[in-house]
Protein backbone atom coordinates (compact mmCIF):
# COMPACT_ATOMS: atom_id res chain seq x y z
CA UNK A 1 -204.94 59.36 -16.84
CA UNK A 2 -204.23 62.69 -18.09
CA UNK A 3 -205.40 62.88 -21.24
CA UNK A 4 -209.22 63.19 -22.70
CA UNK A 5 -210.04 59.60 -23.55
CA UNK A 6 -212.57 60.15 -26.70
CA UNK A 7 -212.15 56.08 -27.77
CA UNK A 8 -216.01 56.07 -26.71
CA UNK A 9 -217.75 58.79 -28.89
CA UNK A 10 -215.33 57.78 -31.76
CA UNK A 11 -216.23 54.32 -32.16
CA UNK A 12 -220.04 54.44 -30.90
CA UNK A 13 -221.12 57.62 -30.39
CA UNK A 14 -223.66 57.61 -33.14
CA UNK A 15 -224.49 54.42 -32.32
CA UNK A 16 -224.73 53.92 -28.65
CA UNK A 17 -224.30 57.69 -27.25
CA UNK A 18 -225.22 56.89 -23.81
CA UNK A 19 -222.77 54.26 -23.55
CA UNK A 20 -220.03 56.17 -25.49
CA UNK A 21 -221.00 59.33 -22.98
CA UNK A 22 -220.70 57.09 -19.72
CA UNK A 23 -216.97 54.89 -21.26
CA UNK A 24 -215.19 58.40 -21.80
CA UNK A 25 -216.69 60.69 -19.30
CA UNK A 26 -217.17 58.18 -16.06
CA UNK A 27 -215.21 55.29 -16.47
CA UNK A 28 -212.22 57.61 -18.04
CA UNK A 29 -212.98 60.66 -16.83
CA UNK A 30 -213.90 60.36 -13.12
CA UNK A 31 -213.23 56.74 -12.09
CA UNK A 32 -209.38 56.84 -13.33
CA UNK A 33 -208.50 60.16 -12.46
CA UNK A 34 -208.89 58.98 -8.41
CA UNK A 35 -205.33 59.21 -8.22
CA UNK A 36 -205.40 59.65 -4.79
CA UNK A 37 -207.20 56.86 -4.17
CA UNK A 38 -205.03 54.38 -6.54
CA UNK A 39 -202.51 55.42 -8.65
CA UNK A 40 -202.65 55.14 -12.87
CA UNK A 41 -199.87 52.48 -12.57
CA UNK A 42 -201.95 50.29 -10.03
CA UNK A 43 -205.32 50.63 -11.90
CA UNK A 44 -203.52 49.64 -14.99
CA UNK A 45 -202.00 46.38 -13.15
CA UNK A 46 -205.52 45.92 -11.92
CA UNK A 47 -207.10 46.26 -15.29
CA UNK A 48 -204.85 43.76 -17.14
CA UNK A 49 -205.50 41.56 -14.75
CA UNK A 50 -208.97 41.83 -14.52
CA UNK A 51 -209.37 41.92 -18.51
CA UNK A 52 -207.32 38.79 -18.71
CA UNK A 53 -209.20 36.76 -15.55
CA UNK A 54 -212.37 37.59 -17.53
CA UNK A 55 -211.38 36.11 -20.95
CA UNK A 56 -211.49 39.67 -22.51
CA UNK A 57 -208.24 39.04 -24.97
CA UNK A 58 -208.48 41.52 -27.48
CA UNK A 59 -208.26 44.60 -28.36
CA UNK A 60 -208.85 45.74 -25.02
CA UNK A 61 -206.41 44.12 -23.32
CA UNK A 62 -203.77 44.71 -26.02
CA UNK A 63 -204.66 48.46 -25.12
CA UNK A 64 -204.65 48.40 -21.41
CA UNK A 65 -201.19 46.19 -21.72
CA UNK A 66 -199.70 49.16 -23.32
CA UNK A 67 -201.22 51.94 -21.07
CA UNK A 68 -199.67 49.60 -17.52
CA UNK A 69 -196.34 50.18 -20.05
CA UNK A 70 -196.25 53.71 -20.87
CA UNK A 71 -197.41 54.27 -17.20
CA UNK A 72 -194.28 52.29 -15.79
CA UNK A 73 -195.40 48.96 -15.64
CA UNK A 74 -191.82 47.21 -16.68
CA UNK A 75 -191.74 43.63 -19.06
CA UNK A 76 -190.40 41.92 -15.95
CA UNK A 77 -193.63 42.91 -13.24
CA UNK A 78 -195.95 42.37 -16.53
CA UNK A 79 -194.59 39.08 -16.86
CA UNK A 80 -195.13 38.23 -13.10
CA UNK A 81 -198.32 40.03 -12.98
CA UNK A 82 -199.72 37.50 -15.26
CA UNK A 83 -197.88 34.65 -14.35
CA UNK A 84 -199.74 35.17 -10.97
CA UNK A 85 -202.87 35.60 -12.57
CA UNK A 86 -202.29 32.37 -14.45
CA UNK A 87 -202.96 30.34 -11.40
CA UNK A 88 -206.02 32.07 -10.30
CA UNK A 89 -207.73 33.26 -14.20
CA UNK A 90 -206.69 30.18 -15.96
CA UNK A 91 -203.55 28.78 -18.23
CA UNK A 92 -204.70 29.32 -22.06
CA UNK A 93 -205.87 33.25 -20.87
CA UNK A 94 -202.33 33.65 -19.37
CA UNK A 95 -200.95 32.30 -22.81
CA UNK A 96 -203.36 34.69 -24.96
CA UNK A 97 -202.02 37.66 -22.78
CA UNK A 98 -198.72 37.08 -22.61
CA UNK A 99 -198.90 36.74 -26.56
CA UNK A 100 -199.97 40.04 -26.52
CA UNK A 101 -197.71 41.45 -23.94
CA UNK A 102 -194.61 40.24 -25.68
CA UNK A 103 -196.11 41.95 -28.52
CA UNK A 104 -196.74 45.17 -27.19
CA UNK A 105 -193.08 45.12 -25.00
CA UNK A 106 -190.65 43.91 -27.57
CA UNK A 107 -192.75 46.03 -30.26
C-alpha cells in the first residue's frame, strides 16, 4: 500500500487522535506495507473476507472491495472469494457483500 493513508486523522483526528494516529500510521503504515511477508493483493482478499465474516458491511467493506480491485483482485476471484466465505461467514453477509461488490465492479 503505497500511498499515505490519512482516512484516520481526516475523519477523527480531532476527535479520537490516538486512534486516528494508530489507523493511519500502524495499521496502514507498518502492518500493510509487510509486503514481504504477504502481498497487497492477499491482505486485500484477506480483509474482505474478514470484514464480511464479521458483519462489517459498510463503508468499510465497500472500500476494501475496491482496494482487492485496483490491486488485481478480478470480478471472477471476488465472486469466488465470497462465495467461499458464504459457507463459513454466513448467507445474508455474502448477499450484503456481493451487493456491494457488483457495485463497486460493474461501477
Amino acid at each position: 500500500m503505497a500511498e499515505k493513508v490519512t482516512a484516520g486523522r481526516d475523519q477523527l483526528g480531532q476527535f479520537a487522535p490516538k486512534f486516528a494516529q494508530l489507523n493511519d500510521d500502524v495499521l496502514f503504515g507498518e502492518v500493510w506495507a509487510r509486503e514481504e511477508e504477504l502481498s497487497t493483493r492477499d491482505r486485500c482478499i484477506v480483509t474482505v473476507t474478514a470484514l464480511m465474516a464479521s458483519g462489517v458491511l459498510d463503508s468499510s467493506l465497500q472500500f476494501h472491495i475496491l482496494n482487492a480491485k485496483n490491486h488485481g483482485v478480478t470480478a471472477q476471484e471476488i465472486a469466488e472469494i465470497l462465495t467461499h466465505a458464504a459457507f463459513y461467514a454466513g448467507w445474508p453477509k455474502a448477499w450484503a457483500a456481493f451487493r456491494m461488490a457488483k457495485e463497486v465492479y460493474e461501477g
